[in-house]
Protein backbone atom coordinates (compact mmCIF):
# COMPACT_ATOMS: atom_id res chain seq x y z
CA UNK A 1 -172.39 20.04 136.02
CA UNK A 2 -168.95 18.74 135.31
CA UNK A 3 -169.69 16.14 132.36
CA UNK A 4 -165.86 14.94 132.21
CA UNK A 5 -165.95 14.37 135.85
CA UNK A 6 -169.44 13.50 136.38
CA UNK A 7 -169.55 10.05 134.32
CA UNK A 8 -165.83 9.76 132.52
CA UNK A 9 -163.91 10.60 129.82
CA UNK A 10 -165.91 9.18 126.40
CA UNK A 11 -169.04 9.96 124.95
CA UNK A 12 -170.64 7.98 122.12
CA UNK A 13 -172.90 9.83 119.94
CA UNK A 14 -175.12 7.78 117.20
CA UNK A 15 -176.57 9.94 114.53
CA UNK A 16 -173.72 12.60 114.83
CA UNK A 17 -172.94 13.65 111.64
CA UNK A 18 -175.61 16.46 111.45
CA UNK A 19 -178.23 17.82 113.87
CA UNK A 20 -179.37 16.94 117.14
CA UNK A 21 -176.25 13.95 117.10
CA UNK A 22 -173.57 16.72 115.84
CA UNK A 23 -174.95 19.46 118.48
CA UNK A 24 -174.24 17.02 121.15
CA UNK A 25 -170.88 15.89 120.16
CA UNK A 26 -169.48 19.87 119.88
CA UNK A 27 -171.36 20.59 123.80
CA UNK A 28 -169.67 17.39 124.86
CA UNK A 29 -165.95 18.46 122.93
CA UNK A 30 -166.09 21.97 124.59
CA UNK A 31 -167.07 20.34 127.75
CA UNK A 32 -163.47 18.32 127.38
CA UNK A 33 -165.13 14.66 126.52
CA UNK A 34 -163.45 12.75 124.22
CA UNK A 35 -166.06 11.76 121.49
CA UNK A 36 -166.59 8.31 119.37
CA UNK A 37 -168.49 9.71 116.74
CA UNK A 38 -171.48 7.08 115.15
CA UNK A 39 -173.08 7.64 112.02
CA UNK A 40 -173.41 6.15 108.41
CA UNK A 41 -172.04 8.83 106.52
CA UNK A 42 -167.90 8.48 107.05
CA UNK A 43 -167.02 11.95 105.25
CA UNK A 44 -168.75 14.15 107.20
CA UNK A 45 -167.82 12.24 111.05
CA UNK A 46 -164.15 12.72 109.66
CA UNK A 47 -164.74 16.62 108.98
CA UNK A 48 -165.96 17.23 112.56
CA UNK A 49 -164.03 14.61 113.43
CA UNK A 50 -161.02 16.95 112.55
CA UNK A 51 -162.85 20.31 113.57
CA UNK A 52 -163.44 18.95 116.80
CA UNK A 53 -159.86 17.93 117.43
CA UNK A 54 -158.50 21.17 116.54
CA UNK A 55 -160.68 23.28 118.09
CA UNK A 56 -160.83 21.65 121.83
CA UNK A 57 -157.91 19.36 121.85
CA UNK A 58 -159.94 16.02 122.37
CA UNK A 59 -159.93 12.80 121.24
CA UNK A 60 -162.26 11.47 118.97
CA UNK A 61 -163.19 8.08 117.17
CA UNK A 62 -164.81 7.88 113.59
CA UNK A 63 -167.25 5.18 113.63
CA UNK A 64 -169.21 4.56 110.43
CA UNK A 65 -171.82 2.02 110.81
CA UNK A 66 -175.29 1.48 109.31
CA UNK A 67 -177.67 0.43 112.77
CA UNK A 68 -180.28 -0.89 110.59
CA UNK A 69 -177.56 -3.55 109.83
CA UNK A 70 -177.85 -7.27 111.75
CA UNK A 71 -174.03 -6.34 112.09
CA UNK A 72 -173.81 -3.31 113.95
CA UNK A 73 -173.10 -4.31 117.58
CA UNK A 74 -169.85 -5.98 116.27
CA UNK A 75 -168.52 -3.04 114.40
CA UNK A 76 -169.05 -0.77 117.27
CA UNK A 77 -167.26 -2.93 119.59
CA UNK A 78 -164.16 -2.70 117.04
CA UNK A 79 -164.48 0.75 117.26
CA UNK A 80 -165.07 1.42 120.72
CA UNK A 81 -162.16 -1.08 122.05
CA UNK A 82 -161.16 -0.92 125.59
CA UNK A 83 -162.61 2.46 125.58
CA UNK A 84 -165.41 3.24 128.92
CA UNK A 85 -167.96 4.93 127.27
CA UNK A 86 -170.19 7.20 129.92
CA UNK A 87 -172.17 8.52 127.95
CA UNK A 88 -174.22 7.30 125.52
CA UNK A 89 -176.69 9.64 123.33
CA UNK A 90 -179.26 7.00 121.18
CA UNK A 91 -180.11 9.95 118.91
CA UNK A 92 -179.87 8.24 115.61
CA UNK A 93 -183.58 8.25 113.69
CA UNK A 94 -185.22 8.84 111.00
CA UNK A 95 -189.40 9.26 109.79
CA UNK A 96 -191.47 9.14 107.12
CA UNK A 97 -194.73 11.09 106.38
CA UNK A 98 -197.66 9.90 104.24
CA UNK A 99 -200.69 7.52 104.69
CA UNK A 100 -199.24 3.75 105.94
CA UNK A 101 -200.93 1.91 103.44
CA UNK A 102 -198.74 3.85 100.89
CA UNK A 103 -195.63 3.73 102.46
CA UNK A 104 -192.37 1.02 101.38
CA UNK A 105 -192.99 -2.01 104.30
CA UNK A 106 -189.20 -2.54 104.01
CA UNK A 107 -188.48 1.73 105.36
CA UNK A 108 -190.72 1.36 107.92
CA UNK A 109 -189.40 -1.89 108.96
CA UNK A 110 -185.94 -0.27 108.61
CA UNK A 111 -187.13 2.84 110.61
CA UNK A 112 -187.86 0.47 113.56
CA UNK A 113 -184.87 -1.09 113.68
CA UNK A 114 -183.17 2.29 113.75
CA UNK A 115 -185.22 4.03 115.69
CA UNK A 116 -186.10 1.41 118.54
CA UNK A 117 -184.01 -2.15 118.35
CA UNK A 118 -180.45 -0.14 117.85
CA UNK A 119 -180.99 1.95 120.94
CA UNK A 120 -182.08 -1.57 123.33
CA UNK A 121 -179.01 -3.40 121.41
CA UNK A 122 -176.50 -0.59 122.09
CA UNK A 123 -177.89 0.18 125.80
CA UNK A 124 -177.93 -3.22 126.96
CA UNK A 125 -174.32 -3.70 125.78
CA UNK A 126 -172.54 -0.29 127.31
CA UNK A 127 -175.12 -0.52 130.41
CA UNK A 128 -173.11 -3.41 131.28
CA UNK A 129 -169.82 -1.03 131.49
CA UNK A 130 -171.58 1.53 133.68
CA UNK A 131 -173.13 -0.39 135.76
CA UNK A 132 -169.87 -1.73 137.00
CA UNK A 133 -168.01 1.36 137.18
CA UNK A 134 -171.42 2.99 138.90
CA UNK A 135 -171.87 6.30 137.22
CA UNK A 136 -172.71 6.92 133.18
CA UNK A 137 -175.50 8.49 131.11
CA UNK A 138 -178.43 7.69 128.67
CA UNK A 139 -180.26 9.85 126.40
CA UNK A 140 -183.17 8.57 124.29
CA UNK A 141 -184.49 10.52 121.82
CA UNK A 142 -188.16 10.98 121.47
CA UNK A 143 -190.16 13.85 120.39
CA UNK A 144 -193.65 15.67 120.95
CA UNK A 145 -195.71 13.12 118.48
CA UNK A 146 -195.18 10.35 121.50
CA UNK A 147 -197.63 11.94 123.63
CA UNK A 148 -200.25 11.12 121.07
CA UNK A 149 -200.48 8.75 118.24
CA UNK A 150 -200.30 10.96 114.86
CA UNK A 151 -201.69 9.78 111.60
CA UNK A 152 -199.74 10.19 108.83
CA UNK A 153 -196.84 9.95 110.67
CA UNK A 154 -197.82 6.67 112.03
CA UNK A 155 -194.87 4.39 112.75
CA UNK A 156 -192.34 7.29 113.44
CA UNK A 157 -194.50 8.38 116.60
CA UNK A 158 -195.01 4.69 117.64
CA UNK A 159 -191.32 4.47 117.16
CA UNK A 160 -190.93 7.87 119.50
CA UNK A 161 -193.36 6.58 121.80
CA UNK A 162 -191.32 3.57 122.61
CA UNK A 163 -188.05 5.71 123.21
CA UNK A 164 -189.96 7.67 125.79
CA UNK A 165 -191.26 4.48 127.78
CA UNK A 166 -188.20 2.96 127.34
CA UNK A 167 -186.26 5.70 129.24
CA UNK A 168 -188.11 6.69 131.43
CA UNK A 169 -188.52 2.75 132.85
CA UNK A 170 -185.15 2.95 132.84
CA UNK A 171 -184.83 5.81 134.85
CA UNK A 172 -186.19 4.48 137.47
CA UNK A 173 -184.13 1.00 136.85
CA UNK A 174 -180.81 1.85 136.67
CA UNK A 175 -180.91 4.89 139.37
CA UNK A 176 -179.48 2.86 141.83
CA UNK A 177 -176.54 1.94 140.44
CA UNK A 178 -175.91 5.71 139.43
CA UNK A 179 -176.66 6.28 136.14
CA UNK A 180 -178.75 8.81 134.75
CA UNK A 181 -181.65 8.24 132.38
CA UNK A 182 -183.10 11.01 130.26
CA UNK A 183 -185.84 10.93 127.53
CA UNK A 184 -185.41 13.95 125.40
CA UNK A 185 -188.34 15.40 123.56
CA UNK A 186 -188.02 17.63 120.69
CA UNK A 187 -190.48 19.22 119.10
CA UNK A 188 -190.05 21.12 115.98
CA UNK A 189 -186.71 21.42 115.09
CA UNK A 190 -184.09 22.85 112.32
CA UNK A 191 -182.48 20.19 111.09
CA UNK A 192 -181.77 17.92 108.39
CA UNK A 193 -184.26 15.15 109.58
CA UNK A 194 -187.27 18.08 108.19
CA UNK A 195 -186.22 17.27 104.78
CA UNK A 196 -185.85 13.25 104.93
CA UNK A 197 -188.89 13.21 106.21
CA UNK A 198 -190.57 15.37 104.22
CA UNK A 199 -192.11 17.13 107.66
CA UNK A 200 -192.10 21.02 108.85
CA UNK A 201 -190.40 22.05 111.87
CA UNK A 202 -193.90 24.04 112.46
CA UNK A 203 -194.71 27.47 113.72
CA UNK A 204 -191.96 28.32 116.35
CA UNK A 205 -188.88 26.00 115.30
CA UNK A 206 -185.87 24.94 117.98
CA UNK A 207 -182.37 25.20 117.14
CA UNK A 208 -180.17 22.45 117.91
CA UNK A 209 -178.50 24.29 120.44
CA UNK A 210 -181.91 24.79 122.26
CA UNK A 211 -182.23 20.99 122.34
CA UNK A 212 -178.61 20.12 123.78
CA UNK A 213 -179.00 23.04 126.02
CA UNK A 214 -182.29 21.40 128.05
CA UNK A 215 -181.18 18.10 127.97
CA UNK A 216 -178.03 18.72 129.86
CA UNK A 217 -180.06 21.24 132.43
CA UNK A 218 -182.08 18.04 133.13
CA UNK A 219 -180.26 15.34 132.81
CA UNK A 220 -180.09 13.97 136.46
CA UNK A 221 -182.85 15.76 137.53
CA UNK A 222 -186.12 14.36 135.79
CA UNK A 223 -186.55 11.41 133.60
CA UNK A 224 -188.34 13.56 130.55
CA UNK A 225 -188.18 16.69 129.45
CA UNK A 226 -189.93 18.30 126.30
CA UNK A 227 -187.53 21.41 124.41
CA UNK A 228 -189.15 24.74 124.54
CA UNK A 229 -192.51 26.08 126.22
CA UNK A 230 -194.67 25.65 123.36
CA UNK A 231 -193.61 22.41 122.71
CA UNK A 232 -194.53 21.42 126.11
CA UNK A 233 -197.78 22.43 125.91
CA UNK A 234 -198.14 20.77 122.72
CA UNK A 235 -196.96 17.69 124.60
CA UNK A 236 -199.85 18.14 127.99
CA UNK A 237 -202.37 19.14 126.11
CA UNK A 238 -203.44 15.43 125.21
CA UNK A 239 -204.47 14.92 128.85
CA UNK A 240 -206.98 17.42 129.26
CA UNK A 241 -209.62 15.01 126.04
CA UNK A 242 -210.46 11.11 124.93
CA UNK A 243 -207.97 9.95 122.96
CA UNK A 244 -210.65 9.59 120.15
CA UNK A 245 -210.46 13.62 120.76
CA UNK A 246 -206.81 13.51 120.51
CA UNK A 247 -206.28 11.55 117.96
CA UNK A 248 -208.79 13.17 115.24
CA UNK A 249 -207.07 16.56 115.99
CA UNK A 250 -203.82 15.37 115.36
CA UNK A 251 -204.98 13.49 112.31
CA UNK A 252 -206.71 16.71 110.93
CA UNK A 253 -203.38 18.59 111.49
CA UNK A 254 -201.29 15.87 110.12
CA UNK A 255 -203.85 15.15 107.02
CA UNK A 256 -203.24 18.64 106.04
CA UNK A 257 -199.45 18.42 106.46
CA UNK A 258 -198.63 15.14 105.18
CA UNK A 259 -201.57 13.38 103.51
CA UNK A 260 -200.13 14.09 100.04
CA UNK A 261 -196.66 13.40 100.53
């Protein structure tokens, strides 16, 4: 699929200055998109910033912005400017790990915000832009703890679990105006979110590259897809018991992982 001439010229990437976020915004460079680059840390969005310039001839845009801010919406539309963004990747997120009770009401209010109002706020607003010019893309970012609630890790896959609804409603919603909806699923993965979180990236880790790679095989095609085979059967095999069954295993895995941290 040609990205460039698929749904335009501009990408916007939140999250992008490591990870899942920076994997997408060097597939999208080589691909010939021009890049507005969304993160909090400025250094590091002006290093690949700079990388990506020189090494595929793009454009790019450094946009530094903090989305658990009330301000956010208006500093990305300073940045953005007349620009037609057709592609938007909500990949910014972070999680915690640790019994609820324990945990700082003010990061898990923050992780919301981050995780689930920033990707509604920024949708709504460039959905707008697509829907006019009748083509664009949306990526969500949720992960394999959606497809069951996980102790221990209790907000974060509430938080994942909305991303996953929420795209895949919208799938179906904006289709007819020709835009594509994808909710990506990760599983395990090598990145710099592990540590933050104080999680594991469990027995068969993902790349990055892995990640990027399936959601650009299925975006258009399906509204979900979950990264890697035994991810996905991670992800199914919640079907096949109670969700009292499915929910004690997880917590038993999870207690064992995280119940100290």
């Amino acid at each position: 699929m040609d990205l460039k001439q698929k749904y335009g010229e501009w990408a916007l990437v939140t999250g992008a200055s490591s990870g899942i976020g920076e994997e997408f915004a060097r597939r999208f460079a080589s691909e010939g998109l021009n890049i507005i680059l969304l993160a909090r840390r400025k250094d590091r969005l002006e290093k690949l910033s700079e990388e990506l310039k020189l090494q595929h001839k793009i454009k790019t845009v450094v946009c530094a912005v903090d989305l658990s801010t009330d301000s956010f919406l208006e500093e990305i539309k300073r940045c953005v400017g007349e620009r037609e963004v057709g592609i938007l990747v909500n990949n910014a997120g972070f999680g915690s790990t640790g019994e609820f009770v324990n945990a700082s009401l003010e990061h898990e209010a923050k992780m919301v915000k981050v995780n689930c109002l920033a990707p509604i706020i920024l949708t709504h607003h460039f959905v707008e832009q697509m829907r006019a010019l009748k083509k664009g893309a949306i990526i969500f970012l949720g992960s394999t703890v959606a497809f069951q609630p996980t102790p221990f890790m209790t907000t974060y896959s509430a938080t994942k679990a909305f991303n996953l609804f929420m795209g895949d409603a919208l799938w179906w919603e904006l289709k007819k105006y020709n835009i594509d909806v994808l909710s990506l699923n990760p599983g395990g993965t090598a990145t710099e979110f592990q540590r933050i979180a104080s999680s594991d990236a469990g027995p068969i880790p993902r790349t990055t590259k892995n990640v990027v790679r399936t959601a650009l095989k299925t975006l258009g095609r399906k509204p979900t897809v979950v990264d890697g085979l035994y991810n996905k059967l991670l992800s199914v095999s919640s079907r096949f018991g109670t969700r009292r069954l499915t929910v004690g295993i997880s917590g038993l895995i999870a207690k064992k992982l995280y119940s100290a941290r």
